[in-house]
N, C-alpha and C. Protein backbone atom coordinates (compact mmCIF):
# COMPACT_ATOMS: atom_id res chain seq x y z
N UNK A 1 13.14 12.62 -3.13
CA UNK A 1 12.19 11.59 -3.43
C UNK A 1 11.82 10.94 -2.10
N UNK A 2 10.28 10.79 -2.23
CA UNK A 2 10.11 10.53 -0.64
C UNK A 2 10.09 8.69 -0.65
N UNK A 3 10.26 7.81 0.30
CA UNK A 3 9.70 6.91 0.28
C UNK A 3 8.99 6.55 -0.14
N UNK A 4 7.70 6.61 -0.53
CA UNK A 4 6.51 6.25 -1.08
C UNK A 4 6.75 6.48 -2.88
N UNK A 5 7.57 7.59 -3.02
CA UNK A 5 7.74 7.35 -4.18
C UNK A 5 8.41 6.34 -4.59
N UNK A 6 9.87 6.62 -3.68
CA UNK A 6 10.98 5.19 -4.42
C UNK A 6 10.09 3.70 -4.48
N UNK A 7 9.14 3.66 -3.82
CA UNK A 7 8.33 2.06 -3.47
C UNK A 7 7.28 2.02 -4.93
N UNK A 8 7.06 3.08 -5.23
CA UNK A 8 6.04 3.24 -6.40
C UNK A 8 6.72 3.07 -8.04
N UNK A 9 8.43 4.05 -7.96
CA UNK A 9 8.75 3.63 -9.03
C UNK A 9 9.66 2.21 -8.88
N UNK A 10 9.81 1.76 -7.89
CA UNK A 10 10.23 0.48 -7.87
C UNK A 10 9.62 -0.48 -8.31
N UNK A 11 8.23 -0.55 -7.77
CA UNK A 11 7.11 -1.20 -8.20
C UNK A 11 6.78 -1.47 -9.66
N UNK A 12 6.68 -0.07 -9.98
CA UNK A 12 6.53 0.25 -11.85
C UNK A 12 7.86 -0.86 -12.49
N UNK A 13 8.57 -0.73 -12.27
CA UNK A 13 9.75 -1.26 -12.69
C UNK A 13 10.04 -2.90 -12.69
N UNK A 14 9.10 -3.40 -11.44
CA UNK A 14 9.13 -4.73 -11.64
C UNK A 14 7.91 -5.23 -12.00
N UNK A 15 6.83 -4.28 -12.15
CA UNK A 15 5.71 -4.63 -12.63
C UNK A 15 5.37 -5.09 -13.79
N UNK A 16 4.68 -6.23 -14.43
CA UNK A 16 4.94 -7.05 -15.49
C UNK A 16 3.97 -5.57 -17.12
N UNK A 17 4.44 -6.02 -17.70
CA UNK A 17 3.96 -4.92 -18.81
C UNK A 17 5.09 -4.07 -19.90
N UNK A 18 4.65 -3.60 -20.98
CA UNK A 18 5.69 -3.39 -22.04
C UNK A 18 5.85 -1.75 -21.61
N UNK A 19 6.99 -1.52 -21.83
CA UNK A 19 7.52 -0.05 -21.56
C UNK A 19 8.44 0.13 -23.04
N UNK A 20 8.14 1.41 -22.88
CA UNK A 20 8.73 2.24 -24.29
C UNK A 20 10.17 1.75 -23.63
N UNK A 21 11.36 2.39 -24.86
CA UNK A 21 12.66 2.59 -24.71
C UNK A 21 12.78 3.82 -23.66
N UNK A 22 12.00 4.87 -24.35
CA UNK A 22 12.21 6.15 -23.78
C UNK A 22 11.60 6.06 -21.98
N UNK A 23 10.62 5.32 -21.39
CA UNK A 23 10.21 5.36 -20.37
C UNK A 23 11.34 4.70 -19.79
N UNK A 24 11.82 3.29 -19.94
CA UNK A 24 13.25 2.49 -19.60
C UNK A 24 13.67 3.46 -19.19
N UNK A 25 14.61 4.48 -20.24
CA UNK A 25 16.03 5.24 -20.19
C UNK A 25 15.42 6.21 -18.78
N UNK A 26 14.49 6.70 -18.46
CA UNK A 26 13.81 7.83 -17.80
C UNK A 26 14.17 7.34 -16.24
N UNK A 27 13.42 5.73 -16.35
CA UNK A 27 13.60 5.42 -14.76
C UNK A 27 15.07 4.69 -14.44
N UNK A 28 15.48 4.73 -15.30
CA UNK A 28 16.89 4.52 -15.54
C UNK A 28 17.72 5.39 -14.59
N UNK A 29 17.93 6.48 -15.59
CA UNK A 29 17.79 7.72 -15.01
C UNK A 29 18.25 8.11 -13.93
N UNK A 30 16.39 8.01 -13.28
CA UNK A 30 16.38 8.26 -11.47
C UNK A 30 17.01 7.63 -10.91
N UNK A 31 17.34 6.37 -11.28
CA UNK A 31 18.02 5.28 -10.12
C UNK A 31 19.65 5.93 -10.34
N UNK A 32 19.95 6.54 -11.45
CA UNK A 32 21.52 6.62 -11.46
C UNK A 32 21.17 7.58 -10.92
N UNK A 33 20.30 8.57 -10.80
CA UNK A 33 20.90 9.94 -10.08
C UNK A 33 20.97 9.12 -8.49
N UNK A 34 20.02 8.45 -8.00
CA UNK A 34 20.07 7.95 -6.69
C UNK A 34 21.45 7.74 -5.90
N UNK A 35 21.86 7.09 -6.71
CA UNK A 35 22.81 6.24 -6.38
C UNK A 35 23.91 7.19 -6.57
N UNK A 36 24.22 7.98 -7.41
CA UNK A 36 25.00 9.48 -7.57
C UNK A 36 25.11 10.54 -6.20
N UNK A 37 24.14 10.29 -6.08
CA UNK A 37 23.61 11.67 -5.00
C UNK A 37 22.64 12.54 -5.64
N UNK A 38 22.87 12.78 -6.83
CA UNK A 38 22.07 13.84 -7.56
C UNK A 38 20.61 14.14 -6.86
N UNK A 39 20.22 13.13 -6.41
CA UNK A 39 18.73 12.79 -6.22
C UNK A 39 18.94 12.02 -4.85
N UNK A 40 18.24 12.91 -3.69
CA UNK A 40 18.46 12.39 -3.01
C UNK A 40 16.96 11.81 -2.04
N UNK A 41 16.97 10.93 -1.05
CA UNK A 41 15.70 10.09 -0.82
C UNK A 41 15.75 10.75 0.65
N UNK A 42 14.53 11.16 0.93
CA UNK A 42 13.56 11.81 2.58
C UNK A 42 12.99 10.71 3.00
N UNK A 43 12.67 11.19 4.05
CA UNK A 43 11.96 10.10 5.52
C UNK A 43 12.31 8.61 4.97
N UNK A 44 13.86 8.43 5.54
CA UNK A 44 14.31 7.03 5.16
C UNK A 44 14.21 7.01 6.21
């Protein structure tokens, strides 16, 4: 995940607006793989 993405779904995430359950659990998700390793972040 490049920078620009992590800034985009970060964004989404604090951005004011109603989100499904299922979208929640999704970006959920990404951040646990992050933080796992699973998923890892380029041009930091």
């Amino acid at each position: 995940m490049s920078r620009q993405d992590h800034i985009l779904l970060t964004s989404t995430v604090l951005a004011e607006g109603n989100r499904s359950e299922g979208n929640r659990h999704q970006i959920n998700r990404v951040f646990d793989y992050i933080q796992t390793g699973q998923l890892k972040l380029i041009d930091w």
